[in-house]
C-alpha atoms as a PDB file:
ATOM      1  CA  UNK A   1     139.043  23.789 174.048  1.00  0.00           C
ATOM      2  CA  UNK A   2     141.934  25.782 174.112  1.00  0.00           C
ATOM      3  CA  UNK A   3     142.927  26.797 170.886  1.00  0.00           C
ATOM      4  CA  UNK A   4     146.626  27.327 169.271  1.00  0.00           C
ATOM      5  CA  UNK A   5     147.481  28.376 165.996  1.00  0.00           C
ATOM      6  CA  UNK A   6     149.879  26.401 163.969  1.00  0.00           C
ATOM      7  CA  UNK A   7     149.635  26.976 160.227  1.00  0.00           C
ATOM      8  CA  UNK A   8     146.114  28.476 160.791  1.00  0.00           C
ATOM      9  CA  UNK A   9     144.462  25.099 162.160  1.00  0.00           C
ATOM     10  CA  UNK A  10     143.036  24.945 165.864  1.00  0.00           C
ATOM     11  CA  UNK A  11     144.568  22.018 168.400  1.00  0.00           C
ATOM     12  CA  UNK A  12     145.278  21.201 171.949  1.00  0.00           C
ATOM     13  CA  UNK A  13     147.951  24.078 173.661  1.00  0.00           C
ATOM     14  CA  UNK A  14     148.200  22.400 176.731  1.00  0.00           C
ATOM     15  CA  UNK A  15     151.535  23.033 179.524  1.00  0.00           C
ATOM     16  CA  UNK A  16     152.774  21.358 182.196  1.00  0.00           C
ATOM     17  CA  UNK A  17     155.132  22.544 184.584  1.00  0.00           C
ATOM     18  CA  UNK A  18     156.536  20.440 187.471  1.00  0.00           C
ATOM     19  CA  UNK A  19     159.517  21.589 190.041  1.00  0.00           C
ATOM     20  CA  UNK A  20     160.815  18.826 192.578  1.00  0.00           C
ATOM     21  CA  UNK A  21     162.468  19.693 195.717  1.00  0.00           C
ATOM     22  CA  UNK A  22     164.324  18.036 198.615  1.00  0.00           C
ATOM     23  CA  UNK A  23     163.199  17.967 202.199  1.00  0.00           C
ATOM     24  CA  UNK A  24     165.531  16.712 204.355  1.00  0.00           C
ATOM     25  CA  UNK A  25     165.584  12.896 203.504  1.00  0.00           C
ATOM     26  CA  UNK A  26     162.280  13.545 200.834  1.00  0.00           C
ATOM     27  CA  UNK A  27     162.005  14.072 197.676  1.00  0.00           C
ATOM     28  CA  UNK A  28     158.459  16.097 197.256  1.00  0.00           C
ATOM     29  CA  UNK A  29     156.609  17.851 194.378  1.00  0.00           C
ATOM     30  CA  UNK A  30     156.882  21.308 195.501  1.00  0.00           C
ATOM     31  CA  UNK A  31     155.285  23.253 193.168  1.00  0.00           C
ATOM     32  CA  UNK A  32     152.631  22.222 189.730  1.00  0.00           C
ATOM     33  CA  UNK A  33     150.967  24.438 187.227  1.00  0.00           C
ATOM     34  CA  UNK A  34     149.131  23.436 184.185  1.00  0.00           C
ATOM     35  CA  UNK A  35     147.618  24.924 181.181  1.00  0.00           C
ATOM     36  CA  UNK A  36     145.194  22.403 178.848  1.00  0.00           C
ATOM     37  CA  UNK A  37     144.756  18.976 179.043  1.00  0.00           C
ATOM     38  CA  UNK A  38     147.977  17.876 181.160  1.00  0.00           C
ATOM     39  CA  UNK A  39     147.961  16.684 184.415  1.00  0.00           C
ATOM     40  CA  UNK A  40     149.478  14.800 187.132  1.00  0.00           C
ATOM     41  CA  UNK A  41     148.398  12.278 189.772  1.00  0.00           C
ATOM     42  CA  UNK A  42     149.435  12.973 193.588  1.00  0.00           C
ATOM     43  CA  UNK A  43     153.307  12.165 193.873  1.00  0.00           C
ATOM     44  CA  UNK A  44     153.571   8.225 194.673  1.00  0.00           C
ATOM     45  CA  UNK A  45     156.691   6.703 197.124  1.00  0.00           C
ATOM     46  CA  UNK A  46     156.690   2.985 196.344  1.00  0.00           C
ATOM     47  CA  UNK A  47     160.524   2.907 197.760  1.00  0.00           C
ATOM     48  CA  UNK A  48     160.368   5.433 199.668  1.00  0.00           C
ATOM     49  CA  UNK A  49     160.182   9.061 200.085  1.00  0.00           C
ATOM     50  CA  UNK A  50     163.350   9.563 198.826  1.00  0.00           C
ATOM     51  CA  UNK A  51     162.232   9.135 195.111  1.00  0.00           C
ATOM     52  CA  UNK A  52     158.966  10.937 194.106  1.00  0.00           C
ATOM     53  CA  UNK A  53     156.965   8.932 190.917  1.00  0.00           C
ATOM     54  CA  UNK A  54     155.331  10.797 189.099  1.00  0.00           C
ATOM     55  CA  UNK A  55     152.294   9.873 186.265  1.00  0.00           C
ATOM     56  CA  UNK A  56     152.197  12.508 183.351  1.00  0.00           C
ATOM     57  CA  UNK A  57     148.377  12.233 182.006  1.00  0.00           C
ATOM     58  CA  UNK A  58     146.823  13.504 179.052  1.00  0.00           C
ATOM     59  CA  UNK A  59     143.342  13.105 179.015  1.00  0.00           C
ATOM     60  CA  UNK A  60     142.821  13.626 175.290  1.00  0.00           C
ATOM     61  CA  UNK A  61     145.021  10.123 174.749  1.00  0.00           C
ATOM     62  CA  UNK A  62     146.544  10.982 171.754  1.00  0.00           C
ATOM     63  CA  UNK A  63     148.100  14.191 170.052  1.00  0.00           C
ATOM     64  CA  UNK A  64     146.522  15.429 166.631  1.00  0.00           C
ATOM     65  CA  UNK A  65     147.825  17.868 164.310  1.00  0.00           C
ATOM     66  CA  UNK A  66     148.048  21.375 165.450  1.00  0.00           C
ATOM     67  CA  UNK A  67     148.411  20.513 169.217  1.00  0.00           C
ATOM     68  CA  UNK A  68     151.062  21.833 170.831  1.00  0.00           C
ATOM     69  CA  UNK A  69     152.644  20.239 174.460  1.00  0.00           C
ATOM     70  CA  UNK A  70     155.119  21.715 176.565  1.00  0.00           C
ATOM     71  CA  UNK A  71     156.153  19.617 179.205  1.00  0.00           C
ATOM     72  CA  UNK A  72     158.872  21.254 181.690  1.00  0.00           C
ATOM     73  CA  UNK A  73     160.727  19.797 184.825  1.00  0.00           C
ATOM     74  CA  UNK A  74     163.089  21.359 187.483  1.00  0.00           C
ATOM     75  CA  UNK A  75     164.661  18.720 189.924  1.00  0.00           C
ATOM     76  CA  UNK A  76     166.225  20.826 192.577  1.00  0.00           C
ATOM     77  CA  UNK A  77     169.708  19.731 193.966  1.00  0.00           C
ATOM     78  CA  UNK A  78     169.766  16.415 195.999  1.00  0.00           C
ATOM     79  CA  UNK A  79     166.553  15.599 194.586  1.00  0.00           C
ATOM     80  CA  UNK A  80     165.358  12.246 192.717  1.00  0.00           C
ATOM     81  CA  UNK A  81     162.116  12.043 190.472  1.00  0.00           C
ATOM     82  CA  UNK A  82     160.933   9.696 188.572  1.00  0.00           C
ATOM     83  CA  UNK A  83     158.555  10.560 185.574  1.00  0.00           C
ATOM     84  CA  UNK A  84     156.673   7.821 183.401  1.00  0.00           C
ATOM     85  CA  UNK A  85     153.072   7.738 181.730  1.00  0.00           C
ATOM     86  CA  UNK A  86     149.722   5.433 182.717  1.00  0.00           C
ATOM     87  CA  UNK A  87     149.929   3.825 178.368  1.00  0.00           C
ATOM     88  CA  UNK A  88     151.276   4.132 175.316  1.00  0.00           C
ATOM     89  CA  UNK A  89     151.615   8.128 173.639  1.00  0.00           C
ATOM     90  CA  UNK A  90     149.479   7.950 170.257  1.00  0.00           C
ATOM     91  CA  UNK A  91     150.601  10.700 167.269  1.00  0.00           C
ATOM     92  CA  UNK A  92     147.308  10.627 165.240  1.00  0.00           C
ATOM     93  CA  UNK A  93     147.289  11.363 161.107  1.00  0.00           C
ATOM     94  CA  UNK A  94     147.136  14.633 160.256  1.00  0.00           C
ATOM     95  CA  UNK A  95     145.172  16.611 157.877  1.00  0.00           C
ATOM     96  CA  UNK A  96     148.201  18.836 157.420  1.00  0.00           C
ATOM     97  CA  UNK A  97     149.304  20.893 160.280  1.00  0.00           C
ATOM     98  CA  UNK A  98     152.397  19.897 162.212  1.00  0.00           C
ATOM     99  CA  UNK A  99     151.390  18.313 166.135  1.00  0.00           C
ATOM    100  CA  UNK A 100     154.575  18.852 168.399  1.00  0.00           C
ATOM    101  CA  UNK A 101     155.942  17.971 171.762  1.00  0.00           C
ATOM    102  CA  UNK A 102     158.292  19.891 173.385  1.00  0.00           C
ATOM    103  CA  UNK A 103     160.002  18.560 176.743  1.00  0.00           C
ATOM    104  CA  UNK A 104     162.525  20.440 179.031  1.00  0.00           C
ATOM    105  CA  UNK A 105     164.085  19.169 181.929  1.00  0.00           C
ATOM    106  CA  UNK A 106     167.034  21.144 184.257  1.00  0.00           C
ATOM    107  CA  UNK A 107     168.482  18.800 187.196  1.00  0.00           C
ATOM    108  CA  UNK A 108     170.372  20.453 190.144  1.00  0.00           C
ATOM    109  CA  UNK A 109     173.777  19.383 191.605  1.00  0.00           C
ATOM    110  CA  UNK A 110     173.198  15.719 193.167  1.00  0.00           C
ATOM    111  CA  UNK A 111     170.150  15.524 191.580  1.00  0.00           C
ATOM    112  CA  UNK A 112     168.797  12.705 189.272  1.00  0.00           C
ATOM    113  CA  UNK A 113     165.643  12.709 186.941  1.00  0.00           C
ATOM    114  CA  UNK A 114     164.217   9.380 185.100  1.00  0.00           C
ATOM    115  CA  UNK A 115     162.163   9.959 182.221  1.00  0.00           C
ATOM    116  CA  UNK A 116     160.374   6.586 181.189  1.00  0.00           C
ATOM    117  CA  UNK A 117     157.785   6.795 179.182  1.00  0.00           C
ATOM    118  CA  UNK A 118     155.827   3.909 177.874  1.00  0.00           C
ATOM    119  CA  UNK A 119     155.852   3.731 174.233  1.00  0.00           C
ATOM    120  CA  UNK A 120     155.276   6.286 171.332  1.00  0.00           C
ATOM    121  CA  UNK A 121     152.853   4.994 168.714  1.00  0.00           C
ATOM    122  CA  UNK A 122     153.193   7.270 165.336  1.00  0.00           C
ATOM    123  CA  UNK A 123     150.101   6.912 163.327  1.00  0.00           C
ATOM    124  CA  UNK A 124     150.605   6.896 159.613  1.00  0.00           C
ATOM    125  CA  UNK A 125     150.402  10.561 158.034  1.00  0.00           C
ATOM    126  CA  UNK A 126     151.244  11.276 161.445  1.00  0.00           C
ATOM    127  CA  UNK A 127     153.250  14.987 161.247  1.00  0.00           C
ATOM    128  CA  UNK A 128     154.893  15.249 164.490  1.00  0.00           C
ATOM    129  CA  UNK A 129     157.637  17.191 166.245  1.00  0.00           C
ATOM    130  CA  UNK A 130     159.565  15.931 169.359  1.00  0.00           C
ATOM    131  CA  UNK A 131     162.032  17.971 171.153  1.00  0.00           C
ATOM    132  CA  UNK A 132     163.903  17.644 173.773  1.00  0.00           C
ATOM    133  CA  UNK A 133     166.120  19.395 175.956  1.00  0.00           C
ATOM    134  CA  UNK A 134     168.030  18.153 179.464  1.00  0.00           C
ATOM    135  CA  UNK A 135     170.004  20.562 181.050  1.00  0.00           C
ATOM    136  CA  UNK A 136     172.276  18.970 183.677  1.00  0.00           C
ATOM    137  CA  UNK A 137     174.528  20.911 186.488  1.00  0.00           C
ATOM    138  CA  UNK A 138     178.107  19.602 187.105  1.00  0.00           C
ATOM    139  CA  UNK A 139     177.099  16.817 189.337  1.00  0.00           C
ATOM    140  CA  UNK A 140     173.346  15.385 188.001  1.00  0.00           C
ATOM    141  CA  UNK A 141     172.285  12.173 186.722  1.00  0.00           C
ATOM    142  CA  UNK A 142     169.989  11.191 183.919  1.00  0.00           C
ATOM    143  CA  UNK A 143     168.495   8.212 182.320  1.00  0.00           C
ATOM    144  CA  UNK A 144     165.910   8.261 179.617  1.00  0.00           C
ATOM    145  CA  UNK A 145     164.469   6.310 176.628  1.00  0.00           C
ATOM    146  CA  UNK A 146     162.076   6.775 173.846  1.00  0.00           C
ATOM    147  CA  UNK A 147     160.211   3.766 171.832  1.00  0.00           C
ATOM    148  CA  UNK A 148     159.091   4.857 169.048  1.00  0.00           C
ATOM    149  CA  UNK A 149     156.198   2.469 167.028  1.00  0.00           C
ATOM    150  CA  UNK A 150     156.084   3.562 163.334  1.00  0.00           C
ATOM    151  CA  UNK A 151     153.011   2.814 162.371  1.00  0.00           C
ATOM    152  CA  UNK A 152     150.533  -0.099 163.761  1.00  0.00           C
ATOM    153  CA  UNK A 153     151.925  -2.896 162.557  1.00  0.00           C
ATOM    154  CA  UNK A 154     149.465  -5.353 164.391  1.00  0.00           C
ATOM    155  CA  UNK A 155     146.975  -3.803 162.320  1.00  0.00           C
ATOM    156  CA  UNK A 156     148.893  -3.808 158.696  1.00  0.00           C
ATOM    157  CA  UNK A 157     149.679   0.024 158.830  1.00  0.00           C
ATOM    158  CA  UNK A 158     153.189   1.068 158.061  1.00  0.00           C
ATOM    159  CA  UNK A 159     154.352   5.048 158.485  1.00  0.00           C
ATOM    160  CA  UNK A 160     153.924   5.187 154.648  1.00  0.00           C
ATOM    161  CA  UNK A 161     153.220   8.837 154.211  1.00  0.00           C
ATOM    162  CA  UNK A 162     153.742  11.890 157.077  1.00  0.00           C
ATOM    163  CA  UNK A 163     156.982  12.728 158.468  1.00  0.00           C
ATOM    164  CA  UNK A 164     158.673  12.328 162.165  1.00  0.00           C
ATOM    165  CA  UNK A 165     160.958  15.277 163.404  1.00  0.00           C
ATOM    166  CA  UNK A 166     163.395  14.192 166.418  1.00  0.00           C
ATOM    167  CA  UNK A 167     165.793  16.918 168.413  1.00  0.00           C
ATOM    168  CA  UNK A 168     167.738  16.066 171.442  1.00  0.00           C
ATOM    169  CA  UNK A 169     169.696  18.059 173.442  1.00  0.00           C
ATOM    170  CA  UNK A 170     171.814  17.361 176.677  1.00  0.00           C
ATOM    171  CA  UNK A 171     173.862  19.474 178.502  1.00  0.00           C
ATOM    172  CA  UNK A 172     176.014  19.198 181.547  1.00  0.00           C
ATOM    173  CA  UNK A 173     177.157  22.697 182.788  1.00  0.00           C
ATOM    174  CA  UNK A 174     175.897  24.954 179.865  1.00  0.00           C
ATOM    175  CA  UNK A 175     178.363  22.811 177.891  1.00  0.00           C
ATOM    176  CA  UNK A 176     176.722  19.774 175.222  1.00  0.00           C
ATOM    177  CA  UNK A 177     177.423  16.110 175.287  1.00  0.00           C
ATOM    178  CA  UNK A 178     174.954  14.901 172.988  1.00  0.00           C
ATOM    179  CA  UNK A 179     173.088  16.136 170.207  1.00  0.00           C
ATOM    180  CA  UNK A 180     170.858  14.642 167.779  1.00  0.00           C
ATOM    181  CA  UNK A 181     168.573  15.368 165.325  1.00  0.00           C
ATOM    182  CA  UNK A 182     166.642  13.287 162.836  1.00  0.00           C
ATOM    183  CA  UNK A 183     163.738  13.333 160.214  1.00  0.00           C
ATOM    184  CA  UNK A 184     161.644  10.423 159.247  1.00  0.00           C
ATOM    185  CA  UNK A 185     159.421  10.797 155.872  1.00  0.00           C
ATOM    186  CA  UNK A 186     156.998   8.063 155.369  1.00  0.00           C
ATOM    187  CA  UNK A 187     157.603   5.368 152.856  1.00  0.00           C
ATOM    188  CA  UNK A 188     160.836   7.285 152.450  1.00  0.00           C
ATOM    189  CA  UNK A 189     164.250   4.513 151.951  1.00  0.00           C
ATOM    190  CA  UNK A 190     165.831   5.601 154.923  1.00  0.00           C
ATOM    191  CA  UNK A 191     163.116   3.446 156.422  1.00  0.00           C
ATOM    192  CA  UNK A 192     164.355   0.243 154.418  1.00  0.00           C
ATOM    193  CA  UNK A 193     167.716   0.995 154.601  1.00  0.00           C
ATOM    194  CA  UNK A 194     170.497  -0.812 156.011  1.00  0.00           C
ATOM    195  CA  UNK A 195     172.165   2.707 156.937  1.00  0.00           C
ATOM    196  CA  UNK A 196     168.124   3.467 158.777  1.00  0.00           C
ATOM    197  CA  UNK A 197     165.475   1.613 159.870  1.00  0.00           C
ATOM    198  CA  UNK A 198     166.409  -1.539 157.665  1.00  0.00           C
ATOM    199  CA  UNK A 199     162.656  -2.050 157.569  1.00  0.00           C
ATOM    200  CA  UNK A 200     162.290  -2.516 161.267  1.00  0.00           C
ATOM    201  CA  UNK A 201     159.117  -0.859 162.953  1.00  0.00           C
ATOM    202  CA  UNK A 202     160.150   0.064 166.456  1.00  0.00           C
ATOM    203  CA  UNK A 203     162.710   1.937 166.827  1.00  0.00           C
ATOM    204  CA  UNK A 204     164.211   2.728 170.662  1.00  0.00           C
ATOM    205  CA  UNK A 205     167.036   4.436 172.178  1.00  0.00           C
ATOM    206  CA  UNK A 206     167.814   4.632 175.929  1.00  0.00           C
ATOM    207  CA  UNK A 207     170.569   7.734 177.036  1.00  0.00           C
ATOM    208  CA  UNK A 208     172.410   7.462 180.493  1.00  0.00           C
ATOM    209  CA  UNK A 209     174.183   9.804 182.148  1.00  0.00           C
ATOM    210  CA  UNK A 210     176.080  10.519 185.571  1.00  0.00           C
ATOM    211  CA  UNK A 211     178.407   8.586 188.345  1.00  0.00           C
ATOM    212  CA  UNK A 212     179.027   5.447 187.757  1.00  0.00           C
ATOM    213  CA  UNK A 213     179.087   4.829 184.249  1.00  0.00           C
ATOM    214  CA  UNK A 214     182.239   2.888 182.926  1.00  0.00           C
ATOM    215  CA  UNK A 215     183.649  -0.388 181.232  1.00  0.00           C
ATOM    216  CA  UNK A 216     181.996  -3.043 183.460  1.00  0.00           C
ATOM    217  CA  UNK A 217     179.053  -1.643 183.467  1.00  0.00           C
ATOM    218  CA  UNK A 218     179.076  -1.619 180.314  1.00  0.00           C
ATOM    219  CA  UNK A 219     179.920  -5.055 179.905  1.00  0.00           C
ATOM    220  CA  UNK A 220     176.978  -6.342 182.245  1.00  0.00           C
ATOM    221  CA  UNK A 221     174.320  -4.612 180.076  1.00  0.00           C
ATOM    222  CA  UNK A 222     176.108  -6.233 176.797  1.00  0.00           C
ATOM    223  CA  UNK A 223     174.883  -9.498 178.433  1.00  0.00           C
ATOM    224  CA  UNK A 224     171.135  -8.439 178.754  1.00  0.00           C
ATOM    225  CA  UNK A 225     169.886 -10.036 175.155  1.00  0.00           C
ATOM    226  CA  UNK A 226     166.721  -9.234 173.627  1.00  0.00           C
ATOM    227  CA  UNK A 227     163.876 -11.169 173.638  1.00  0.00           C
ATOM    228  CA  UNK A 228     162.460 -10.826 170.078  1.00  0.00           C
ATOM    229  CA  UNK A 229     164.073 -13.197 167.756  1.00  0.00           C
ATOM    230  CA  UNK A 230     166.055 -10.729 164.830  1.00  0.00           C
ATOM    231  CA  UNK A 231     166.005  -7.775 166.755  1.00  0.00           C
ATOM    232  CA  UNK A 232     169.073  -5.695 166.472  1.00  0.00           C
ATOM    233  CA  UNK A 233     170.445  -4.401 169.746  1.00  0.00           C
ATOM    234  CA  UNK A 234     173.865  -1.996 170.523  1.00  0.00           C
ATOM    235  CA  UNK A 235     175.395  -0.198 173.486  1.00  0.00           C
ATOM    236  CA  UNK A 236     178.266   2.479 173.541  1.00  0.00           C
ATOM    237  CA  UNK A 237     180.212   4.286 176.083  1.00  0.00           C
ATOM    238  CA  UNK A 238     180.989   7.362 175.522  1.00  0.00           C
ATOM    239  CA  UNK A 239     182.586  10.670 177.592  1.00  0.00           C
ATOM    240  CA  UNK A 240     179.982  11.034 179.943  1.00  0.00           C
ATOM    241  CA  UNK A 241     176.918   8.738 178.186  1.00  0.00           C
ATOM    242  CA  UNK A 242     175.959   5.363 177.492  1.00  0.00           C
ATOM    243  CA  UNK A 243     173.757   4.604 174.668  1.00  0.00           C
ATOM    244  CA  UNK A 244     171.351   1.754 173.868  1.00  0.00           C
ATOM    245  CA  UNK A 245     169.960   1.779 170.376  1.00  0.00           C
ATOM    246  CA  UNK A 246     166.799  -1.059 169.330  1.00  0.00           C
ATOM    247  CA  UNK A 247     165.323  -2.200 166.235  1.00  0.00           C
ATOM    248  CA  UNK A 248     163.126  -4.470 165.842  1.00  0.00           C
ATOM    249  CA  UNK A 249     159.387  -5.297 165.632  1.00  0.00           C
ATOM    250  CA  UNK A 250     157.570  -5.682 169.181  1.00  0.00           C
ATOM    251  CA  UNK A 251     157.196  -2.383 171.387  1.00  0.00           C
ATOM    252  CA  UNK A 252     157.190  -4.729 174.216  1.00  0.00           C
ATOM    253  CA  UNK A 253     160.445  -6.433 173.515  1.00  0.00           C
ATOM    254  CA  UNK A 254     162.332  -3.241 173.323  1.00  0.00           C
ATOM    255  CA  UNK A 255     160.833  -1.711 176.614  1.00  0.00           C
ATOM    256  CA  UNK A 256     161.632  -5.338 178.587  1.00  0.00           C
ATOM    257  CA  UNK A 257     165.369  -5.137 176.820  1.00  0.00           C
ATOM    258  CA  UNK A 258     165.436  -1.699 178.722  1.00  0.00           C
ATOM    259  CA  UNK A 259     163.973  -1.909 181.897  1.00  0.00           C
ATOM    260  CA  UNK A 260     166.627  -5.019 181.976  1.00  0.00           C
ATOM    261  CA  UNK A 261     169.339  -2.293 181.390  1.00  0.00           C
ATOM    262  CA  UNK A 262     167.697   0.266 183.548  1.00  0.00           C
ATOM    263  CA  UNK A 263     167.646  -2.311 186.568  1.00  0.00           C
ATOM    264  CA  UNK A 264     171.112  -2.110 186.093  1.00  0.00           C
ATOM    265  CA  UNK A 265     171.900   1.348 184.726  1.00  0.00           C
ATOM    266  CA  UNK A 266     169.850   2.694 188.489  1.00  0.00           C
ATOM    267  CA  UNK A 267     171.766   0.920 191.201  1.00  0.00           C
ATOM    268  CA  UNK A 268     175.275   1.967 189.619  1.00  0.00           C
ATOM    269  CA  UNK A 269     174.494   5.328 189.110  1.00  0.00           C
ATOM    270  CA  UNK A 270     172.413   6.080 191.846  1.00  0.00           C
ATOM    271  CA  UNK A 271     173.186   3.500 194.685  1.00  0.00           C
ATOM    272  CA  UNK A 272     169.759   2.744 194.710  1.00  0.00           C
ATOM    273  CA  UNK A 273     168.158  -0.605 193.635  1.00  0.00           C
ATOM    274  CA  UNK A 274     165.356  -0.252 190.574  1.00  0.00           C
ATOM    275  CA  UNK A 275     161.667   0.104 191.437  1.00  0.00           C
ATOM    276  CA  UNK A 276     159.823  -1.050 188.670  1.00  0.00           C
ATOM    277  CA  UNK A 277     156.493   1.557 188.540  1.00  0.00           C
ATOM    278  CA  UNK A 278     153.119  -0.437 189.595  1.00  0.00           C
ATOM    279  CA  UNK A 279     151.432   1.364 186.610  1.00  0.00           C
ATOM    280  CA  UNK A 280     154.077  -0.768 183.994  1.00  0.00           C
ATOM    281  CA  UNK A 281     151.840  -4.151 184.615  1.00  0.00           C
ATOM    282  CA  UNK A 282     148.615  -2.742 184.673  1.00  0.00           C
END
């Protein structure tokens, strides 16, 4: 085991480091280093080798407190990569030292990068910290989302004690176009509250950036509904972003509400139809 210190208790210190590159009409995964238990599979092509997938695996299966990950990816100009995970992430209760997660992307000029992970299951007295940072040039595109399960809900557990720390950062030429930052406290009333969670358990949020974003895009995705009856659902346009916020109660529900606005969010953006990943319906 590889040991880190964080607040004098031993965990996982594990790095991955991933740098994409384009070769004449391919897309290939140049170069891979890794420290601790984070790996990749071989690069996959199921459209093609103009989009490299990409399977981030953590052999472990879940993150306890005092592990540290650092997850970093460099998608040269012209290049397209795709990077999603085999199951669900699991944040496991903590005996009091913080676990964190730290990803960092850069994406060249003509370049896109998909981050879809499957969902993010926060155990309760879970103590976790999620950052991450995009950094786009001029001419990049991004789409990513994040579903978030607070607590296991199928088994009766609610995030009633622990705390959630969220930090996003993304950045198109040096300069910011969205920033957030958040702090959940179990069994705190933000939870309950209309102006928070209002008592939902999954919260998700897919960000979209690049070509191709305007009004009638916009519009089409406003017609994809949920499937989860009471489920609250929202999309803006901003300078430069779209945003798709979920609440509700079924993990499932809110990763099927945004694969529907991914299959539409891809082919605008990119000129490329959606591939759905094979590893999705296993």
């Amino acid at each position: 085991m590889l040991a880190c210190n964080n607040g004098g208790k031993a965990g996982w210190l594990a790095r991955l480091n991933l740098e994409f590159e384009r070769r004449a009409t391919a897309t290939i995964l140049a170069r891979r280093s890794h420290l601790g238990p984070l790996r990749v599979q071989k690069p996959l092509y199921p459209e093609g080798a103009e989009v490299c997938h990409t399977l981030l695996l953590h052999p472990p299966a879940g993150i306890a407190g005092g592990d540290e990950l650092e997850i970093t990816a460099t998608v040269a100009d012209g290049a397209h990569a795709l990077l999603t995970t085999p199951g669900a992430g699991k944040w496991y209760r903590s005996a009091g030292a913080w676990a964190s997660q730290r990803l960092d992307f850069a994406v060249g000029t003509g370049a896109v990068l998909e981050w879809l992970p499957q969902e993010t299951i926060v155990f309760d007295g879970a103590l976790a910290n999620m950052q991450t940072r995009v950094a786009l040039a001029e001419q990049a595109g991004f789409i990513g989302w994040e579903v978030l399960c607070l607590g296991r809900r199928a088994s009766g557990e609610s995030l009633a004690s622990g705390a959630l720390r969220l930090s996003t950062r993304i950045e198109r030429a040096g300069r910011p176009i969205w920033l957030e930052r958040g702090m959940l406290e179990g069994g705190s009333t933000l939870l309950q509250s209309p102006a928070g969670l209002a008592g939902y358990s999954v919260s998700a949020t897919l960000l979209a950036t690049g070509e191709g974003l305007d009004p009638a895009l916009l519009a089409a995705c406003r017609q994809q509904l949920p499937a989860e009856a009471g489920a609250r659902h929202g999309l803006t346009l901003l300078p430069d972003m779209l945003v798709a916020r979920y609440l509700g109660h079924s993990s499932e529900a809110a990763r099927a509400w945004m694969t529907a606005l991914w299959l539409l969010l891809r082919p605008a953006m990119t000129g490329r139809a959606a591939t759905v990943p094979r590893i999705w319906n296993t």
